[in-house]
Protein backbone atom coordinates (compact mmCIF):
# COMPACT_ATOMS: atom_id res chain seq x y z
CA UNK A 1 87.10 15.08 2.05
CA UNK A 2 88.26 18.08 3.70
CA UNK A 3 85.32 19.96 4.15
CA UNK A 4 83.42 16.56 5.65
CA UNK A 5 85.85 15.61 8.35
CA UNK A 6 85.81 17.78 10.90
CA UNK A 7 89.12 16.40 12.42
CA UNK A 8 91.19 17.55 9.75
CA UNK A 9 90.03 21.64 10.07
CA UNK A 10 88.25 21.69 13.41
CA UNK A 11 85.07 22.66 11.85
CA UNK A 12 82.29 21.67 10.88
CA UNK A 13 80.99 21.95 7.14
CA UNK A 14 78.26 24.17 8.17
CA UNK A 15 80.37 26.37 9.56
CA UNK A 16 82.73 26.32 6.88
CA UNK A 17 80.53 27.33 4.36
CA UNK A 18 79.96 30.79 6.31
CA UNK A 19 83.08 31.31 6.31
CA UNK A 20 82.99 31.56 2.63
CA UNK A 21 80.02 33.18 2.41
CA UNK A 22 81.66 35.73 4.72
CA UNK A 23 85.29 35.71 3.90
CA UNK A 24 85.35 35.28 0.45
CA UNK A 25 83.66 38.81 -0.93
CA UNK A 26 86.36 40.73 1.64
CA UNK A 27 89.19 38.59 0.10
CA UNK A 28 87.83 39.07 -3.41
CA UNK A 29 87.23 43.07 -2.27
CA UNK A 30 90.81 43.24 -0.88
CA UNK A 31 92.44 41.58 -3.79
CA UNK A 32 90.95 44.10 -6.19
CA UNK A 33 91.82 46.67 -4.26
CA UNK A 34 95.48 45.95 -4.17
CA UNK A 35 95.66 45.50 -7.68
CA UNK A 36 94.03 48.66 -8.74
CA UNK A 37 96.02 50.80 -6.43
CA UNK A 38 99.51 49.94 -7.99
CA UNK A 39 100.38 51.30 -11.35
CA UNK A 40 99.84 48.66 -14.00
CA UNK A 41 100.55 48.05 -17.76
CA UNK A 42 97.60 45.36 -18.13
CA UNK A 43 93.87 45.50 -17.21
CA UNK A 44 92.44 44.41 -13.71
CA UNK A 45 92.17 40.89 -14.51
CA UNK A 46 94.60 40.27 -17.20
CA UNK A 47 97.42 38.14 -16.40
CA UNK A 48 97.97 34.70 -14.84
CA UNK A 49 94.95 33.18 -12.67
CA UNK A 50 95.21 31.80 -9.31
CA UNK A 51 96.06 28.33 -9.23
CA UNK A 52 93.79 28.14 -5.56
CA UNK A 53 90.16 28.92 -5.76
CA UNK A 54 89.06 31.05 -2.20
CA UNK A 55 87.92 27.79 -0.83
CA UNK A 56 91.38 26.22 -0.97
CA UNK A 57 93.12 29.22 0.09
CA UNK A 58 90.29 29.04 3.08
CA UNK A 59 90.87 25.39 3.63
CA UNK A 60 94.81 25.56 3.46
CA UNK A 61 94.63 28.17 6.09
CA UNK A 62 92.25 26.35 8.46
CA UNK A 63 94.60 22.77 8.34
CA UNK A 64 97.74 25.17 8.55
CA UNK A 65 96.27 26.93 12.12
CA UNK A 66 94.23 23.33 12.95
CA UNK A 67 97.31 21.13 12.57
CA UNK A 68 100.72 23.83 12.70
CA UNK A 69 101.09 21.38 8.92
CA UNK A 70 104.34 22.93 7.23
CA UNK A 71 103.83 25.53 4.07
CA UNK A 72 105.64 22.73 2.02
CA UNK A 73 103.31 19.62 2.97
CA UNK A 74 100.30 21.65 2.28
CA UNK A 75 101.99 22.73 -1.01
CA UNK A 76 102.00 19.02 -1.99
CA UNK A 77 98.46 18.22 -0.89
CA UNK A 78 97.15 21.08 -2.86
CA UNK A 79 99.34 20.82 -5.97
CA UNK A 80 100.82 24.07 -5.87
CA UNK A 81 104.32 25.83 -5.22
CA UNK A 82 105.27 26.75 -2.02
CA UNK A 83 104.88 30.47 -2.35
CA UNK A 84 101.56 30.22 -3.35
CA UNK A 85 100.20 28.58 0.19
CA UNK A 86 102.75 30.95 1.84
CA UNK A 87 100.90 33.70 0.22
CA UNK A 88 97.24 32.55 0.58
CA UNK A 89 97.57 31.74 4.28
CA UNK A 90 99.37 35.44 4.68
CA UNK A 91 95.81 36.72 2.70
CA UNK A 92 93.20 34.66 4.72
CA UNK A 93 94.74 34.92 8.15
CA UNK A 94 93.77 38.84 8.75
CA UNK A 95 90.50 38.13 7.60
CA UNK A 96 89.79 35.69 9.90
CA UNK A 97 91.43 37.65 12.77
CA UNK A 98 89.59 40.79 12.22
CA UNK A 99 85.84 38.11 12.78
CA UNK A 100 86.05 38.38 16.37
CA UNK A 101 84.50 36.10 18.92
CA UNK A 102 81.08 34.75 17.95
CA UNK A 103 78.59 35.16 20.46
CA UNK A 104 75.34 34.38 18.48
CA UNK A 105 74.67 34.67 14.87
CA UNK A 106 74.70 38.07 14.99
CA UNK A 107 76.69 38.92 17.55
CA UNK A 108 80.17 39.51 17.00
CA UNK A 109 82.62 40.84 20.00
CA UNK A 110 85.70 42.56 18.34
CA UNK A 111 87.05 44.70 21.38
CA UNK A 112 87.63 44.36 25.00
CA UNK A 113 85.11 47.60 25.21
CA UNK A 114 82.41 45.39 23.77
CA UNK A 115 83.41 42.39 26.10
CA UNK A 116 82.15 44.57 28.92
CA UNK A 117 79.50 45.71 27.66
CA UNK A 118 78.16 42.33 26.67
CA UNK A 119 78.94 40.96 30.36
CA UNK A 120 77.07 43.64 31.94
CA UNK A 121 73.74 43.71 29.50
CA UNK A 122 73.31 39.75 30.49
CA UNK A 123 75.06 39.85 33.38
CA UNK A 124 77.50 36.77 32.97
CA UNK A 125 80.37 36.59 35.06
CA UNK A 126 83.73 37.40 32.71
CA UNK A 127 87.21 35.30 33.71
CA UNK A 128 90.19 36.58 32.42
CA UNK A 129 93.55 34.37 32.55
CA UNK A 130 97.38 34.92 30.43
CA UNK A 131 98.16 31.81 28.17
CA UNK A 132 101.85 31.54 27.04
CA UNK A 133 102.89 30.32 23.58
CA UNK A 134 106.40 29.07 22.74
CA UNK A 135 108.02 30.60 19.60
CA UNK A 136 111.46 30.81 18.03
CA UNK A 137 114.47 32.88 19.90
CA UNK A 138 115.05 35.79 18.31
CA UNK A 139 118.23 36.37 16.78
CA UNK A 140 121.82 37.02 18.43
CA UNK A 141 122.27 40.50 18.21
CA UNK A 142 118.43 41.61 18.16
CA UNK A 143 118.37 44.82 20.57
CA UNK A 144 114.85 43.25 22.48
CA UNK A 145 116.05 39.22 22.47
CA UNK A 146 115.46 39.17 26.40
CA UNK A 147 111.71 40.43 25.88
CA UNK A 148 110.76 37.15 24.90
CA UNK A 149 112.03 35.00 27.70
CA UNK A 150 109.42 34.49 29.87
CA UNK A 151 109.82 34.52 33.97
CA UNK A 152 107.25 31.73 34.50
CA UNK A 153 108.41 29.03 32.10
CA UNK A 154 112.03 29.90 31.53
CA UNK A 155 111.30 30.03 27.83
CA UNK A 156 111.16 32.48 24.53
CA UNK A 157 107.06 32.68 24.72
CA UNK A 158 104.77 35.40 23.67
CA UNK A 159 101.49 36.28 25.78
CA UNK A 160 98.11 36.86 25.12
CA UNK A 161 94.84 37.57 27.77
CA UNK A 162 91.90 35.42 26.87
CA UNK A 163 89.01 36.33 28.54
CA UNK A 164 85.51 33.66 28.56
CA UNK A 165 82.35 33.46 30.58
CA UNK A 166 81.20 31.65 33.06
CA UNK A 167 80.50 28.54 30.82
CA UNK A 168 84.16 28.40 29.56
CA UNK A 169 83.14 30.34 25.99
CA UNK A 170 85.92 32.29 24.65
CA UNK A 171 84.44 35.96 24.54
CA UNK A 172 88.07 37.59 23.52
CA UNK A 173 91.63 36.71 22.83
CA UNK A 174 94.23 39.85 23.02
CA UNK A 175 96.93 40.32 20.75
CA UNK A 176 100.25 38.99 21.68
CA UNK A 177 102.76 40.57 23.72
CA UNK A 178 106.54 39.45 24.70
CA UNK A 179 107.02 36.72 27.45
CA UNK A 180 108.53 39.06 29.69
CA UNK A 181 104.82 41.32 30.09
CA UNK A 182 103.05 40.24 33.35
CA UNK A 183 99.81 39.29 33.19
CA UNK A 184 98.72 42.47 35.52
CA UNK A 185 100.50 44.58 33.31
CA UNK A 186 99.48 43.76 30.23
CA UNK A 187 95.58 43.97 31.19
CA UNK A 188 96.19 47.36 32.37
CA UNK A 189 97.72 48.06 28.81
CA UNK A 190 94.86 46.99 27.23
CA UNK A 191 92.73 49.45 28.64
CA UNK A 192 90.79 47.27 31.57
CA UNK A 193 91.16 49.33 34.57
CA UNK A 194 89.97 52.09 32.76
CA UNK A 195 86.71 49.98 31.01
CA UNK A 196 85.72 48.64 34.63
CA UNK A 197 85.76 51.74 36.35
CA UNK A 198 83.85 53.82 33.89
CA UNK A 199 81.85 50.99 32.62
CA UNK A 200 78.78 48.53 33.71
CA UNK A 201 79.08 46.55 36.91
CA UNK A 202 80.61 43.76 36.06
CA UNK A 203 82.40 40.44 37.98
CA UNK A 204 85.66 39.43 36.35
CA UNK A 205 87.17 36.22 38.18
CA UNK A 206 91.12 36.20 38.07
CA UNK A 207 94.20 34.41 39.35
CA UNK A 208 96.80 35.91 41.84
CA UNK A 209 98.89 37.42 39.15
CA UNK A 210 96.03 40.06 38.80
CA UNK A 211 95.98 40.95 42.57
CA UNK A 212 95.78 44.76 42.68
CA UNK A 213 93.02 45.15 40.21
CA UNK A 214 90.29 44.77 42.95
CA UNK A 215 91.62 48.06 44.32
CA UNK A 216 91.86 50.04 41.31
CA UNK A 217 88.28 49.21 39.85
CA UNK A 218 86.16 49.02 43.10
CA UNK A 219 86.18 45.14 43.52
CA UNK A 220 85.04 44.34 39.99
CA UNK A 221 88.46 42.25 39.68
CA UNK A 222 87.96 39.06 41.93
CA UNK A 223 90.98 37.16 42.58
CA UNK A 224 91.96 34.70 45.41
CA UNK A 225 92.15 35.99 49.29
CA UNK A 226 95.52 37.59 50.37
CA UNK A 227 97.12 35.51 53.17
CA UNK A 228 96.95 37.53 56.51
CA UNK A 229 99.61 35.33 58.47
CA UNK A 230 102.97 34.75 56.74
CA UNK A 231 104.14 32.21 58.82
CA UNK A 232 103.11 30.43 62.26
CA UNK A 233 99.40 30.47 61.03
CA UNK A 234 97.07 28.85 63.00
CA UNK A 235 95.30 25.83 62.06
CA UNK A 236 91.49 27.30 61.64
CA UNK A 237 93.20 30.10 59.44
CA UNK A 238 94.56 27.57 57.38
CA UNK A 239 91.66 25.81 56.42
CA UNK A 240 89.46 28.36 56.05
CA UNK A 241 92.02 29.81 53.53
CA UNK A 242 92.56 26.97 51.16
CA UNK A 243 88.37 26.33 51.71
CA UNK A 244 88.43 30.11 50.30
CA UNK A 245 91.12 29.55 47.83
CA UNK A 246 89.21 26.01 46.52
CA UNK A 247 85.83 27.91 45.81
CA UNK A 248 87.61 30.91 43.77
CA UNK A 249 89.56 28.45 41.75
CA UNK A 250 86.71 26.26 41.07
CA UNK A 251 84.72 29.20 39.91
CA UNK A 252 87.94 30.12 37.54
CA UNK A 253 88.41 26.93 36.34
CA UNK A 254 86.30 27.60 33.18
CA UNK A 255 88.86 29.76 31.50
CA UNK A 256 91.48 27.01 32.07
CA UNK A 257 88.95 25.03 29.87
CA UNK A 258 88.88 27.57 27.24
CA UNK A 259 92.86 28.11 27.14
CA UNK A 260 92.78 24.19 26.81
CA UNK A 261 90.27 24.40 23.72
CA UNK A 262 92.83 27.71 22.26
CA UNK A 263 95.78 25.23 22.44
CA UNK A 264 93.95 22.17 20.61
CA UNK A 265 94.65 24.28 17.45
CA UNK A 266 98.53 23.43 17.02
CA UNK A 267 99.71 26.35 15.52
CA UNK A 268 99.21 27.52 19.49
CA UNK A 269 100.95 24.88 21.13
CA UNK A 270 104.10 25.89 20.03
CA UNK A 271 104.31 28.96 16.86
CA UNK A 272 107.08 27.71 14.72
CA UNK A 273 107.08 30.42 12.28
CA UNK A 274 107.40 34.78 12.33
CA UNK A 275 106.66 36.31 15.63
CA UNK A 276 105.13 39.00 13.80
CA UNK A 277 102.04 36.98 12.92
CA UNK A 278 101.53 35.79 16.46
CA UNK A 279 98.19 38.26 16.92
CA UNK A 280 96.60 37.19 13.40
CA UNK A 281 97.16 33.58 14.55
CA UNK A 282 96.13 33.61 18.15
CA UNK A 283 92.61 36.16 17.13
CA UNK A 284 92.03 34.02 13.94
CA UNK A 285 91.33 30.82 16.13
CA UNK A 286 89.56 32.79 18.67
CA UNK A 287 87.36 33.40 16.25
CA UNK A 288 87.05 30.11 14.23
CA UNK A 289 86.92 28.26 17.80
CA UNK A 290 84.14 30.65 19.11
CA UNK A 291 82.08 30.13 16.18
CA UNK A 292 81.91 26.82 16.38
CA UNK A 293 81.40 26.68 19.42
CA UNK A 294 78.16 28.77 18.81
CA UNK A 295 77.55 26.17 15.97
CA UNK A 296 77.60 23.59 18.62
CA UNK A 297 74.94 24.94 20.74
CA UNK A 298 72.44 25.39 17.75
CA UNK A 299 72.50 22.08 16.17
CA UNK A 300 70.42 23.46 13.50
CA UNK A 301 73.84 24.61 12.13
CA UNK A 302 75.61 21.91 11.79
CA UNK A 303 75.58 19.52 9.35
């Protein structure tokens, strides 16, 4: 039932089976691992069993990022205890998160470094944009409470870049950072001055709040036209400036689609639970979402 509907995980059952395919030796791997590097009275293996099979733990994980469902309704639907979805989704979420964006089968982009490279061997235009997502105030008292409050929506919110191509395809989503970060800063933090300037030629569209990267990576950062006249413009100025404006943010509009895509999965619209897992969640749906998308363009895949 769960695997079937795509509604209920956002993915197709083709697509879910790689997952297991792929997933499920590195959770297995991990797991044995973990228990062999502790000191133990019993044998690997000895013990109580898992209650969840690697599928369920897969599937609980998927509704849980697909839906922002609650540990304890999930807990229900499977027939377990609380702690044990707690625990599985904790397991399967950095697993997912360390996939990276799906660009064909066999193509996987894991770092901004490989981002570039990938827009300049096909030479795709890159857009690059800052989504916000809402999460819980910190507590009173917490020494970096303000971090969080973001200037543009007046909110506690956390930040990531996501960066797509020209067809609206997420290529990479960045891990989180406070509210507070600009979007100008915290591309500059991730290393994408320094990428463009030493790296293939490349076109990245942008928004005004990245105005200043043109200059610092020789016009490989393309955002919207600075306004020459503050005030008392005349009228031809002022219609060749929106005209200007219009065609940039037309071009840009794709990653406005792909942000839009990000937020279907609820656990983005507005993160409920630690801060702390904010990256895992935001890079684990990059991921699922940009391998289905990849699904969707080979319908051989899907089932």
């Amino acid at each position: 039932m769960i695997i079937s509907n795509r509604r209920i995980t956002g993915l197709t059952a083709g697509v879910i089976a790689e997952l297991v395919a792929e997933v499920g030796p590195l959770w297995h791997e991990r797991r044995q691992a973990r228990l062999a590097s502790r000191p133990r009275k019993r044998a690997v293996g000895a013990g109580a069993k898992h209650q969840l099979v690697f599928v369920d733990r897969l599937l609980a994980a998927l509704v849980h990022l697909r839906h922002g469902t609650t540990h304890d309704v999930l807990a229900c639907w499977f027939g377990v205890d609380r702690s044990t979805i707690t625990r599985a989704i904790g397991e399967v979420r950095p697993l997912l998160a360390e996939r990276g964006c799906t660009i064909d089968p066999d193509v996987r982009l894991r770092t901004l470094a490989e981002v570039i490279d990938h827009l300049g061997a096909t030479g795709m235009t890159g857009i690059i944009d800052g989504t916000e997502i809402r999460v819980r105030r910190p507590a009173v008292g917490r020494r970096d409470r303000d971090k969080f409050i973001s200037g543009k929506s007046k909110q506690n919110a956390v930040k990531a870049m996501v960066v797509t191509d020209e067809d609206g395809r997420v290529l990479f989503c960045s891990p989180s950072r406070p509210g507070s970060c600009a979007d100008i800063t915290q591309a500059r933090q991730l290393g994408l001055v320094k990428l463009l300037a030493g790296g293939p030629v490349v076109e990245i569209l942008a928004d005004a709040g990245y105005q200043g990267l043109g200059a610092q990576t020789g016009g490989r950062v393309v955002t919207p036209p600075h306004r020459k006249f503050k005030k008392n413009a005349p009228d031809w100025y002022e219609e060749m400036h929106e005209r200007q404006c219009k065609a940039h943010s037309s071009r840009r509009i794709r990653v406005e689609h792909g942000i839009a895509h990000l937020k279907n999965w609820r656990a983005l619209a507005r993160h409920l639970g630690r801060r702390e897992h904010m990256s895992d969640t935001v890079q684990a749906i990059a991921g699922l979402l940009s391998h289905q998308q990849t699904a969707d363009l080979n319908p051989a895949q899907q089932v």
